[in-house]
Protein backbone atom coordinates (compact mmCIF):
# COMPACT_ATOMS: atom_id res chain seq x y z
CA UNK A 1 -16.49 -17.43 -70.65
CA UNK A 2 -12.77 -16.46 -69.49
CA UNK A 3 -10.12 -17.38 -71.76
CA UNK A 4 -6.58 -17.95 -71.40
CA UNK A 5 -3.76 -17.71 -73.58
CA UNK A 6 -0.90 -20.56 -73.12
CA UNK A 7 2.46 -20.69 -74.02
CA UNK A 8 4.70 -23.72 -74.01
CA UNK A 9 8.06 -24.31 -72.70
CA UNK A 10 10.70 -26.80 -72.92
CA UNK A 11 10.35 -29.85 -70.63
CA UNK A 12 12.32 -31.92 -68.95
CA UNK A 13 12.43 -35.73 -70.04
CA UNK A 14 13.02 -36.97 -66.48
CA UNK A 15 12.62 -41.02 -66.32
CA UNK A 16 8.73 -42.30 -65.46
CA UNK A 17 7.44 -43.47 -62.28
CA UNK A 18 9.76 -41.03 -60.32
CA UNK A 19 8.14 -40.30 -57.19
CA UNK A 20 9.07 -36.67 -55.56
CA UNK A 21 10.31 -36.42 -52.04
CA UNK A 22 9.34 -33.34 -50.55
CA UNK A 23 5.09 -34.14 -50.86
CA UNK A 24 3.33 -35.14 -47.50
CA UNK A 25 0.80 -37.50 -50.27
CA UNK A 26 2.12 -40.21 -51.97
CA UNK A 27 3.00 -39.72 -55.82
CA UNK A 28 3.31 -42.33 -58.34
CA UNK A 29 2.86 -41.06 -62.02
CA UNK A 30 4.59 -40.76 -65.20
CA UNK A 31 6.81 -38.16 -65.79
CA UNK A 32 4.48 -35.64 -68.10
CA UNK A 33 6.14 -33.67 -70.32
CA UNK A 34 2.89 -32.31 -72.11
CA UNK A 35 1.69 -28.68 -71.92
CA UNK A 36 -0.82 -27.19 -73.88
CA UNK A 37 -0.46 -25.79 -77.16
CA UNK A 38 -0.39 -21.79 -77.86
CA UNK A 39 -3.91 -21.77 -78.78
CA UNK A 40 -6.82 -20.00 -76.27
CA UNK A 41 -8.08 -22.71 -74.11
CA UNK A 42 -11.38 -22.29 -72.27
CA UNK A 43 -11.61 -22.79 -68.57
CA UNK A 44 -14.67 -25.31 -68.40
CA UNK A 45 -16.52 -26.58 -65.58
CA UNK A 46 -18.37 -29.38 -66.68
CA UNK A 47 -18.29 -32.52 -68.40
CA UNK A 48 -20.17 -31.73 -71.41
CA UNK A 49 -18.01 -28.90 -72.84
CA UNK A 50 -15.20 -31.58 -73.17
CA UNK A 51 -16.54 -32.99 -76.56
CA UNK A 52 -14.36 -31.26 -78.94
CA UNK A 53 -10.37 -32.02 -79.20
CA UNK A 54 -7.48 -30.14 -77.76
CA UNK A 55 -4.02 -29.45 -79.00
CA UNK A 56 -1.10 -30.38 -76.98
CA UNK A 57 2.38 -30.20 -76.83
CA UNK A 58 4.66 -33.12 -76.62
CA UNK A 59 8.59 -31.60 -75.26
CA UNK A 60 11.80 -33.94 -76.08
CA UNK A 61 14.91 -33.90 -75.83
CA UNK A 62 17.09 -33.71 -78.75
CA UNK A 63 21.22 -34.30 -78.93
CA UNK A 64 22.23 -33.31 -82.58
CA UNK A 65 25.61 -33.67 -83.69
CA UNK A 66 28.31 -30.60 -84.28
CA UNK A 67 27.37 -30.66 -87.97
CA UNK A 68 23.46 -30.25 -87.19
CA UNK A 69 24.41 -27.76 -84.30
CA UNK A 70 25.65 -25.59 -87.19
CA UNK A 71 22.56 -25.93 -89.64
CA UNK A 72 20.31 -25.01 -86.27
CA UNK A 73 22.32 -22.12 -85.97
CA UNK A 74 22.24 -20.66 -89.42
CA UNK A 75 18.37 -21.73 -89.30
CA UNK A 76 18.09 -19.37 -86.38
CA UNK A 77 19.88 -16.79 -87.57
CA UNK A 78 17.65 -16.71 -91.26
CA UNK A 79 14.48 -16.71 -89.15
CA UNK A 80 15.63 -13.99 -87.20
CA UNK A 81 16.96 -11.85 -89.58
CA UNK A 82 13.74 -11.98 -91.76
CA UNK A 83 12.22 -11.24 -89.20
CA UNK A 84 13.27 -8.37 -87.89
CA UNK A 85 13.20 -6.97 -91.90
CA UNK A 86 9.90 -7.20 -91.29
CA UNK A 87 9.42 -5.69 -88.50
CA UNK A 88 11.43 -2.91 -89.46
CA UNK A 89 9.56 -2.64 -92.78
CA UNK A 90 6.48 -1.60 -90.38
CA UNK A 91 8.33 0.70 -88.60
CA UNK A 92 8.84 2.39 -91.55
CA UNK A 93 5.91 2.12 -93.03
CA UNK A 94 4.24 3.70 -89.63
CA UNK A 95 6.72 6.40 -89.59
CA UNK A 96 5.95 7.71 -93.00
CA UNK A 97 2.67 7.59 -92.74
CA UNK A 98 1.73 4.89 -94.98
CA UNK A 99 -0.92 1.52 -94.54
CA UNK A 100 -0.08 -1.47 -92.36
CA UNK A 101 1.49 -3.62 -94.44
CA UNK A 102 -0.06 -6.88 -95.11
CA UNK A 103 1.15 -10.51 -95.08
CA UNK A 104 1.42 -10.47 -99.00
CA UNK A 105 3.40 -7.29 -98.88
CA UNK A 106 5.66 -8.49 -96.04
CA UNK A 107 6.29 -12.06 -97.78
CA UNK A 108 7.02 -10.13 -101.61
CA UNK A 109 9.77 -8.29 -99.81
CA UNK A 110 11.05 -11.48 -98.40
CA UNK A 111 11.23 -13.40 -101.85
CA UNK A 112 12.70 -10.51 -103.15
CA UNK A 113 15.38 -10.50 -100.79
CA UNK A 114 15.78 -14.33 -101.42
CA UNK A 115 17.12 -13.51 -104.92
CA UNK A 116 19.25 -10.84 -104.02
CA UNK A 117 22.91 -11.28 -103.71
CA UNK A 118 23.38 -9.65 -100.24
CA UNK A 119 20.86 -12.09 -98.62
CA UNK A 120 21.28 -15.16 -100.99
CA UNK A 121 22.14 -16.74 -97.76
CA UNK A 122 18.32 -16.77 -96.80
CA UNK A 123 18.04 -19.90 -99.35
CA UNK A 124 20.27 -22.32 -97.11
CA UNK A 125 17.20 -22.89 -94.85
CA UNK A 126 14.35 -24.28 -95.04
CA UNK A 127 11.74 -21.71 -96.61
CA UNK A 128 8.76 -22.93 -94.22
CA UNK A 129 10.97 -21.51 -91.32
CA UNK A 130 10.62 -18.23 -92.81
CA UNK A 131 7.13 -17.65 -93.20
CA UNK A 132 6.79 -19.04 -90.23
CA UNK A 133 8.55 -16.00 -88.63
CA UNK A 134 6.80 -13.83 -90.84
CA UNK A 135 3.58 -15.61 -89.26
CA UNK A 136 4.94 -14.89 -85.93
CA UNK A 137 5.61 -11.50 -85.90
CA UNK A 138 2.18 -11.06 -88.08
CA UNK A 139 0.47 -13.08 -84.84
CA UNK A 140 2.36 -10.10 -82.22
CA UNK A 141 1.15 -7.11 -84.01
CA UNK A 142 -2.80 -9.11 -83.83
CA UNK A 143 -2.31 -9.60 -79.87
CA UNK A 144 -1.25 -5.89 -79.56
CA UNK A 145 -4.23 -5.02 -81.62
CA UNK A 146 -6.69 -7.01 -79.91
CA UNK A 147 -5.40 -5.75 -76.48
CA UNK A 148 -5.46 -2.06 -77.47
CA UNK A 149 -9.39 -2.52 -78.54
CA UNK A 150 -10.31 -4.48 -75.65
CA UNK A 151 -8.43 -1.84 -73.45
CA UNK A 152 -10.37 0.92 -75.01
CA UNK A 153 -14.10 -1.24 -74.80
CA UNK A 154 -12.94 -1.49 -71.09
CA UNK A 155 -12.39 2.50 -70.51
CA UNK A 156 -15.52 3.39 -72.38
CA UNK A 157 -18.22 0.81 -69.97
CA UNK A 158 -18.60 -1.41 -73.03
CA UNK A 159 -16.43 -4.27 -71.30
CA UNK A 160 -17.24 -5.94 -68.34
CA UNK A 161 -14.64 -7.76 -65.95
CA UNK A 162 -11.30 -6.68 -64.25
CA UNK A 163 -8.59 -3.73 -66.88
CA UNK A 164 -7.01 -5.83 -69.69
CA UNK A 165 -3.44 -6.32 -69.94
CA UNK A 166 -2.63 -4.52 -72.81
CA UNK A 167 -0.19 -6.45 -74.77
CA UNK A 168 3.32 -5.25 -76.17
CA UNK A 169 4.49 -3.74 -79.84
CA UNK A 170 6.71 -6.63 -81.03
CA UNK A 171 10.31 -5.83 -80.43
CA UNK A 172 13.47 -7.02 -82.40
CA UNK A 173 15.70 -10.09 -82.19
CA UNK A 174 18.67 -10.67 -80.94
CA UNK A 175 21.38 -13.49 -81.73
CA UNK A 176 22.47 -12.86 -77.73
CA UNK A 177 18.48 -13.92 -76.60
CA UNK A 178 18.10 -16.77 -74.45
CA UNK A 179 15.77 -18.52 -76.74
CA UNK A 180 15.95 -19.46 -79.92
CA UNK A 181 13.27 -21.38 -82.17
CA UNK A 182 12.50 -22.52 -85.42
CA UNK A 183 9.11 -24.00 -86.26
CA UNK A 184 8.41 -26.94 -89.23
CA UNK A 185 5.04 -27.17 -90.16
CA UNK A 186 3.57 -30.09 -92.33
CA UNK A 187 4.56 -28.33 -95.54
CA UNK A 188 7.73 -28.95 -94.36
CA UNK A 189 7.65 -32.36 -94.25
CA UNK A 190 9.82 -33.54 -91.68
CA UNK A 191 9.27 -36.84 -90.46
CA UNK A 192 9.91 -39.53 -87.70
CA UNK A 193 11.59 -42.33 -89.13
CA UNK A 194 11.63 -46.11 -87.93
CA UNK A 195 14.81 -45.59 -85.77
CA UNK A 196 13.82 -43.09 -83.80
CA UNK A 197 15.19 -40.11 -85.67
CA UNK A 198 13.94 -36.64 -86.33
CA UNK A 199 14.53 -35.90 -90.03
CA UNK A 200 14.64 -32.13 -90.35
CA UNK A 201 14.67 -30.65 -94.44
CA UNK A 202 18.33 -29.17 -94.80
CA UNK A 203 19.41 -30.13 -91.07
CA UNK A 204 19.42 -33.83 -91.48
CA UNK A 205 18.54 -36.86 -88.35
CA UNK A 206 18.47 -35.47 -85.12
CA UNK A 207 18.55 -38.46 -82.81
CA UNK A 208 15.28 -37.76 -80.08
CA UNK A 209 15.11 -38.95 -76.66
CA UNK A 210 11.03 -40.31 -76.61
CA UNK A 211 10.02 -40.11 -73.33
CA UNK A 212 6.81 -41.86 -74.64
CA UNK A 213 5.09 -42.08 -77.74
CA UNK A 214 3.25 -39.35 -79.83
CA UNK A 215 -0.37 -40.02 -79.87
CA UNK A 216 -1.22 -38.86 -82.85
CA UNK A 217 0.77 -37.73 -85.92
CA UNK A 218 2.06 -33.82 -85.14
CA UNK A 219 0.68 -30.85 -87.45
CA UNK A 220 3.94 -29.22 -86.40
CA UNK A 221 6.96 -29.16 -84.43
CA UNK A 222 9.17 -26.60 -82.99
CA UNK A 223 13.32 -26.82 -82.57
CA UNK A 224 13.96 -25.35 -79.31
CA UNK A 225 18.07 -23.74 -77.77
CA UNK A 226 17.76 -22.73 -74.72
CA UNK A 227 20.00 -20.93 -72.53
CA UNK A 228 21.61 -23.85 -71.43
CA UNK A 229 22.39 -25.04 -74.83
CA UNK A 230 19.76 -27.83 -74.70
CA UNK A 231 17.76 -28.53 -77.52
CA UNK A 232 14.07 -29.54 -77.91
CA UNK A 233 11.57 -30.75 -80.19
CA UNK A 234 8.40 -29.55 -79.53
CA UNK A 235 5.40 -31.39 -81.15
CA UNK A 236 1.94 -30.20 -81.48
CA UNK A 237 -0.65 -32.90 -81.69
CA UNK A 238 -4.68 -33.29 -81.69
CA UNK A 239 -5.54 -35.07 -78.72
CA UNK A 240 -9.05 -36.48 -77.67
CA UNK A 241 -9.97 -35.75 -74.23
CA UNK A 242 -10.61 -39.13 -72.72
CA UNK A 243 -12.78 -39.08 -69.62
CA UNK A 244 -11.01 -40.74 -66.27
CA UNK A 245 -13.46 -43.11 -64.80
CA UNK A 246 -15.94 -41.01 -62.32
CA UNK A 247 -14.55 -40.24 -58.91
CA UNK A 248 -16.70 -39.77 -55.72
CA UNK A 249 -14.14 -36.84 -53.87
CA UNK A 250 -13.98 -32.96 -54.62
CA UNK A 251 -11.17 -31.06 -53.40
CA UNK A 252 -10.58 -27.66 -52.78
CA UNK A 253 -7.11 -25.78 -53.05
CA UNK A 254 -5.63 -23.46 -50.61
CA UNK A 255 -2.06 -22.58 -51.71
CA UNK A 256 0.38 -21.30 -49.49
CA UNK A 257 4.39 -21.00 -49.33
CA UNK A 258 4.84 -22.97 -46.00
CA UNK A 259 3.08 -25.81 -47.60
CA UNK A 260 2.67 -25.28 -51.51
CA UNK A 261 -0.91 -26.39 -51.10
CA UNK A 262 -3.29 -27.85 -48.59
CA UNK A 263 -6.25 -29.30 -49.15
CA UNK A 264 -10.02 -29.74 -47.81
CA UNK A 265 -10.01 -33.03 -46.88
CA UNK A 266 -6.93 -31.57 -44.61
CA UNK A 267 -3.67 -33.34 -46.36
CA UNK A 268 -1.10 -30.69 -46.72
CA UNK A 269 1.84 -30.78 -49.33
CA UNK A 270 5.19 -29.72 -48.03
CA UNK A 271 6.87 -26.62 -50.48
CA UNK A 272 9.73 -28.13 -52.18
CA UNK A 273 11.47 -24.59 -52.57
CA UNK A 274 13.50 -25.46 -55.14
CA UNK A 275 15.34 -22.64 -55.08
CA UNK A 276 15.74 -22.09 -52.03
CA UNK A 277 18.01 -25.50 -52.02
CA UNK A 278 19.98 -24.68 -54.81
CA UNK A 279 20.32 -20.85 -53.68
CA UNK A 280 24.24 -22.05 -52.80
CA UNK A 281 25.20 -23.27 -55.64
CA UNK A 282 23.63 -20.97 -57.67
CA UNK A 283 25.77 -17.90 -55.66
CA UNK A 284 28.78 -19.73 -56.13
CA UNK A 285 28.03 -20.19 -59.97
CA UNK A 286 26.96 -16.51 -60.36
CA UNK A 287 29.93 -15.26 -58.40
CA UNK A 288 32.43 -17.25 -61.08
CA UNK A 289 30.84 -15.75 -63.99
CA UNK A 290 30.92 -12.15 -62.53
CA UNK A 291 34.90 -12.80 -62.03
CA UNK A 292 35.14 -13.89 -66.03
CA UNK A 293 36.35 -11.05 -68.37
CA UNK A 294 33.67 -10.35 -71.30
CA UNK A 295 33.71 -11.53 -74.34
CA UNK A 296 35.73 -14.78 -73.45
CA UNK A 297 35.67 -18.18 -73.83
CA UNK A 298 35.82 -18.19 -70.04
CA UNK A 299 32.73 -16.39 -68.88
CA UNK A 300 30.81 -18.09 -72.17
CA UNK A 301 31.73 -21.34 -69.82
CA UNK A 302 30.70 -20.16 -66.32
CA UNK A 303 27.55 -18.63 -68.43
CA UNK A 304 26.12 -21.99 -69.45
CA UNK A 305 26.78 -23.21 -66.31
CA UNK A 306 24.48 -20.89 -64.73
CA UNK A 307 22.04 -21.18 -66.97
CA UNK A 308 22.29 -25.39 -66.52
CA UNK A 309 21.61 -24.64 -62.54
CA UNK A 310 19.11 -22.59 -63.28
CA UNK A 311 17.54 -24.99 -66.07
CA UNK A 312 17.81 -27.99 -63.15
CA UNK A 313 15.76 -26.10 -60.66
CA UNK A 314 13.37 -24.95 -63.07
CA UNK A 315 13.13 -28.49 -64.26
CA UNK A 316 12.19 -29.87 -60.77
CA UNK A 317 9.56 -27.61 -60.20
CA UNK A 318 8.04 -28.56 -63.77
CA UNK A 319 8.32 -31.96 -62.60
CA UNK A 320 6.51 -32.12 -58.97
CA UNK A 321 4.22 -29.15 -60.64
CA UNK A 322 2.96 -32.05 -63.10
CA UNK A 323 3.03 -34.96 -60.42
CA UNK A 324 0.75 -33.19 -57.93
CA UNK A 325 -1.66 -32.10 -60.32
CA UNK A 326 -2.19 -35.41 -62.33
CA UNK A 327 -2.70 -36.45 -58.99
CA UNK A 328 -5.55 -34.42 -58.31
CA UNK A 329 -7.34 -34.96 -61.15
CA UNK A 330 -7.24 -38.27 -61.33
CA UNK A 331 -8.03 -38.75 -57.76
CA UNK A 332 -10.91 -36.18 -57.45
CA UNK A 333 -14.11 -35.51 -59.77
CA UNK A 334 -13.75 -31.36 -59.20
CA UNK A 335 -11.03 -29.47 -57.82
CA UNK A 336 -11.64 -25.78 -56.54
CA UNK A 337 -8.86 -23.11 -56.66
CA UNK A 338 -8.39 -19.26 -55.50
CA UNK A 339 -7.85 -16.69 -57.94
CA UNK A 340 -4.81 -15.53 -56.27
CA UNK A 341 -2.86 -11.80 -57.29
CA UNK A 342 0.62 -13.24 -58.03
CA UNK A 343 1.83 -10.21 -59.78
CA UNK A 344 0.95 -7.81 -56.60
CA UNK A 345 2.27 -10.61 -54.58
CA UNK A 346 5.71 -10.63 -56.47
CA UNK A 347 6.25 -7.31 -55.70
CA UNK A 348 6.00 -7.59 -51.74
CA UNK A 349 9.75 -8.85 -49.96
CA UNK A 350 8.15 -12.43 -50.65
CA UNK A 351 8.95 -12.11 -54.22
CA UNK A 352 11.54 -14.77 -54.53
CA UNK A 353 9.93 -17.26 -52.22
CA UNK A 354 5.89 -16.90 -54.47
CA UNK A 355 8.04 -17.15 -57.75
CA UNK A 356 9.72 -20.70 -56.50
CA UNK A 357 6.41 -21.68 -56.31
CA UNK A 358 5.41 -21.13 -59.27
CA UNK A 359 1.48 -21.01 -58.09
CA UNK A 360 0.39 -20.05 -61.78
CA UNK A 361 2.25 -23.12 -63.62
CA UNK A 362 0.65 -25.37 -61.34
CA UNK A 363 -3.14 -23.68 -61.79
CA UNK A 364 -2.74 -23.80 -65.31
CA UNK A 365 -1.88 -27.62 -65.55
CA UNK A 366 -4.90 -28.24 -63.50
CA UNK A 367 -6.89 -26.33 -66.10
CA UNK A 368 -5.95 -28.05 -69.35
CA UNK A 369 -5.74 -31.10 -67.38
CA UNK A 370 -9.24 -31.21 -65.93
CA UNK A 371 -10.57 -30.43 -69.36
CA UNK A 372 -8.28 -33.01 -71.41
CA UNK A 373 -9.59 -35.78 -68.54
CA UNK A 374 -13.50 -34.71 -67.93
CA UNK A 375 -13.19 -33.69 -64.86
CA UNK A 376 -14.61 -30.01 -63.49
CA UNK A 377 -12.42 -26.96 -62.67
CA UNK A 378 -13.56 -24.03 -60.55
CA UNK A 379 -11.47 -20.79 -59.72
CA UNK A 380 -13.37 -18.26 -57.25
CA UNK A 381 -12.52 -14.72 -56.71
CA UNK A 382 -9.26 -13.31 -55.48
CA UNK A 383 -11.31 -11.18 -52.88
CA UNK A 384 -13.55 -14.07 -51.45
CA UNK A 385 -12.52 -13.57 -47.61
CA UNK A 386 -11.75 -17.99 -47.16
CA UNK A 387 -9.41 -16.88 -44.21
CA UNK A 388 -12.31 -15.43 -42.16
CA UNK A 389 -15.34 -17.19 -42.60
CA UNK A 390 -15.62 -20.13 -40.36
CA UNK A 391 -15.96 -23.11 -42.48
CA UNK A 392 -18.18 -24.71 -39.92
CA UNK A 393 -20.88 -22.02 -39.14
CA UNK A 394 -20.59 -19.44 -42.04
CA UNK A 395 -20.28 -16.96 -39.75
CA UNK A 396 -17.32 -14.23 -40.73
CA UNK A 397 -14.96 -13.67 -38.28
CA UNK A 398 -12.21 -11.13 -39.40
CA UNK A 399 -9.40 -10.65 -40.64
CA UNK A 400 -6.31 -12.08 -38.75
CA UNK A 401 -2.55 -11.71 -38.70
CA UNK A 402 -0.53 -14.08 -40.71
CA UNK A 403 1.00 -15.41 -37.27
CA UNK A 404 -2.32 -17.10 -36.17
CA UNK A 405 -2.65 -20.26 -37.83
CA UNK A 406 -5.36 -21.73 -35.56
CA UNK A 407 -7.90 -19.49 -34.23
CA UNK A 408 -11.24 -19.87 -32.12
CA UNK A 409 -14.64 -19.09 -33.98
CA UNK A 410 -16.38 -16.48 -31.69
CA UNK A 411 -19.97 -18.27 -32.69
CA UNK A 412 -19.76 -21.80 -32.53
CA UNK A 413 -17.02 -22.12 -30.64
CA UNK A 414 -15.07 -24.33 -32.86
CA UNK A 415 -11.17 -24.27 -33.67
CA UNK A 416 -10.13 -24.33 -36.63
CA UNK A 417 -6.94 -24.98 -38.18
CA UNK A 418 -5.88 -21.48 -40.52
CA UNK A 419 -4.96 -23.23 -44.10
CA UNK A 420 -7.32 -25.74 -43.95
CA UNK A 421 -10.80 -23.71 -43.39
CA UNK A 422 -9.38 -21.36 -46.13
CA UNK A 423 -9.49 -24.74 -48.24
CA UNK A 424 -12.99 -25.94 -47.55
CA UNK A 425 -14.45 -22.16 -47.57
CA UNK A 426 -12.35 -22.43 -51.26
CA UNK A 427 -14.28 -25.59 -52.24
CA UNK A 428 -17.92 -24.06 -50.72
CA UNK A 429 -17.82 -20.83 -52.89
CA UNK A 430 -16.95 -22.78 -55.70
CA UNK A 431 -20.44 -24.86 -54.82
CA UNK A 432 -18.84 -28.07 -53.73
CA UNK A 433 -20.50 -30.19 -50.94
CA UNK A 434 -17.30 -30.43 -48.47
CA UNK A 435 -16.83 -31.08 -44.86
CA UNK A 436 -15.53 -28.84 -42.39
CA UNK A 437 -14.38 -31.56 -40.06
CA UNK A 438 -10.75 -31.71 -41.71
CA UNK A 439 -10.56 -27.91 -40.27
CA UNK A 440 -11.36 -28.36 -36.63
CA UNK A 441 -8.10 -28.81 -34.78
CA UNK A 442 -7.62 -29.24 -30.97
CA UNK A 443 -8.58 -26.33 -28.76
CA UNK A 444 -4.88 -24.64 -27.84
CA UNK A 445 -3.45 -21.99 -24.96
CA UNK A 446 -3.63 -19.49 -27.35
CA UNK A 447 -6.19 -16.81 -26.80
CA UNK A 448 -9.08 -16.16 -29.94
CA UNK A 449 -7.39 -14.73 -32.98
CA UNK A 450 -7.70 -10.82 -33.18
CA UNK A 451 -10.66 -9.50 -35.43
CA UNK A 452 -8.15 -6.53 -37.00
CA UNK A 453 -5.12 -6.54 -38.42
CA UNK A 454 -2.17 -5.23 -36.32
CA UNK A 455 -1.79 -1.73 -37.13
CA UNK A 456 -3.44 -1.71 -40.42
CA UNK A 457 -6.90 0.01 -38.91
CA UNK A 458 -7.08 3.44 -36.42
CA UNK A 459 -8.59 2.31 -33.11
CA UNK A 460 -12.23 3.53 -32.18
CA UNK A 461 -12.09 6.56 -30.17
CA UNK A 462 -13.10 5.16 -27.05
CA UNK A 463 -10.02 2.53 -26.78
CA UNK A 464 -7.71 5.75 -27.88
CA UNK A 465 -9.08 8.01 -25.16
């Protein structure tokens, strides 16, 4: 079974029941601010591999005062600094030749740096934020690792399955990095008091914007700064996946950047393009900073306010991102996706518009989601041809140029509309009984789409001669 790794991210705690404007299907959810924990996930199809719990993320927003603004700081700056001693203690280590050094060795050092004079410092914090950076650097060097053996099953025939990515040697810190985090576990002890408040040891009450409750009590939770000099609490709590009451529809997915998705049973859901919208502002932020000399208070300024303009689009995505696919889930007992190659697409001259829509985020929230909520989750092959079999017939008709959306199938006779066959063929190769009658559109002046692509393929011989 496939397995994905997920990482959370700071959410936005927008107010519930907002309804987004730019979908061609009604919305009316909650606001979700919950994303999966960074644990490996399985993708499961069906209903009775949902027995055992998950762990989730719950995101809020936190507002601490000046005086905890400074304790988050220093906390930062201890868990970065040990480390990156540790890091550099491997290094070293490699360099001379000498064993890996373990998580014993690595946390002796840091105790003994505790008591020395130069870093007595280290003993303002918290001392469960330190091993906890210990534990996270310890958890980078076990990814590379594992990616360098699975790399090396793959070369050698013993691995089956598409080259795996082969992960990073962890790199330093740096007090200028965008993100900064501290993590509390329950040795820690913090605690959520009556009044609402966050008590942090040796930070104090952060006041917490709850968005909604926790559902269970969190094993740990994570302070978040990011660029825009918003901070987050990041729980992670054991949640039971509770099954949705049994729906009749399936669905499958085509996604698209004219319309962010459209579906089998032919509704199509207009692309927000976020950034697209804010492109404007964003220019006229980004041209202020680049006019601020460096190193001032000045271009500090016009630097968060990029980063907030950024942090708002980003936001909005997050938000429809989470709408739409509660939506589908709840609405639809199995929803069928395409595998699709966003990294090769990022690096064609539609990079900017397949990165606003953020088709991975929104695939992986269907994922956890459909497994949190009992419901099925299918993603077929990147290299199934949906775009040229005719939904109705079966019969495969060619590839066609990304101008023809509605094209003539040369067996039955049937027009189809482009997006929407792609979406039932999507939904048939993941083995779900669809219709193809969404796809058939009007016949239209146009003549029958080509079967090649336009100068992509040498012509025969005879039409050259």
């Amino acid at each position: 079974m496939s397995r994905r790794t997920w990482s959370a991210s700071p959410l936005n705690s927008a107010s519930p029941g907002s309804k987004s404007p730019h979908t061609s299907v009604m919305i009316s959810i909650q606001d979700e601010d919950t994303v999966p924990a960074s644990t490996d996930v399985p993708i499961c199809g069906h209903e009775n591999e949902y027995n055992s719990g998950m762990q989730l993320r719950y995101n809020y927003r936190l507002y601490p005062t000046a005086g905890q603004r400074s304790a988050l700081a220093r906390a930062f700056g201890c868990a970065r600094v040990v480390f990156n001693d540790a890091l550099a203690a491997r290094q070293q280590a490699h360099a001379a030749g000498q064993p890996y050094l373990t998580d014993a060795e690595v946390s002796a050092r840091l105790t003994a740096a505790k008591a020395a004079p130069e870093r007595a410092w280290l003993g303002e914090v918290s001392a469960v934020i330190l091993q906890q950076s210990l534990a996270d650097l310890t958890t980078a060097y076990r990814r590379f690792f594992e990616s360098r053996t699975a790399l090396r099953q793959w070369q050698r025939g013993g691995r089956k399955g598409p080259k795996p990515r082969e992960a990073g040697l962890p790199r330093f810190k740096s007090r200028k990095d965008t993100r900064q985090g501290i993590r509390f576990t329950a040795n820690a002890r913090f605690k959520v008091l009556p009044g609402g408040t966050l008590r942090l040891p040796k930070i104090g009450d952060v006041p917490v914007r709850w968005s909604r409750p926790l559902p269970s009590p969190p094993s740990s939770v994570t302070v978040i700064r990011d660029s825009a000099g918003r901070y987050f609490a990041s729980f992670v709590v054991q949640a039971q996946p509770g099954a949705l009451p049994a729906a009749e529809p399936v669905v499958g997915i085509d996604l698209g950047l004219t319309h962010f998705a459209v579906l089998s049973d032919g509704r199509k859901i207009t692309s927000p393009r976020f950034l697209r919208r804010a492109e404007r502002k964003l220019r006229r932020a980004q041209r202020s900073l680049s006019r601020k000399q460096d190193g001032s208070r000045n271009r500090d300024k016009a630097r968060v306010k990029v980063a907030r303009a950024h942090a708002r689009v980003a936001d909005a995505r997050r938000e429809f991102h989470h709408q739409l696919s509660t939506a589908l889930i709840r609405d639809n007992q199995a929803v069928a996706v395409e595998d699709l190659c966003v990294n090769g697409l990022a690096r064609t001259r539609l990079a900017k518009s397949v990165h606003d829509a953020g088709w991975s985020a929104f695939t992986g929230m269907l994922e956890y989601k459909a497994r949190l909520y009992g419901r099925e989750f299918h993603r077929i092959g990147r290299f199934e041809p949906t775009s040229q079999v005719c939904s109705a017939c079966g019969v495969k008709d060619g590839p066609k140029p990304l101008h023809i959306r509605a094209w003539q199938c040369q067996a039955c006779r049937m027009w189809l509309d482009r997006d929407i066959n792609a979406a039932v063929n999507v939904a048939k190769a993941a083995g779900l009984a669809v219709t193809a009658c969404r796809a058939q559109v009007r016949p239209g002046p146009s003549v029958p789409a080509q079967r090649r692509e336009a100068g992509t393929h040498p012509k025969p011989r005879q039409e050259a001669a």
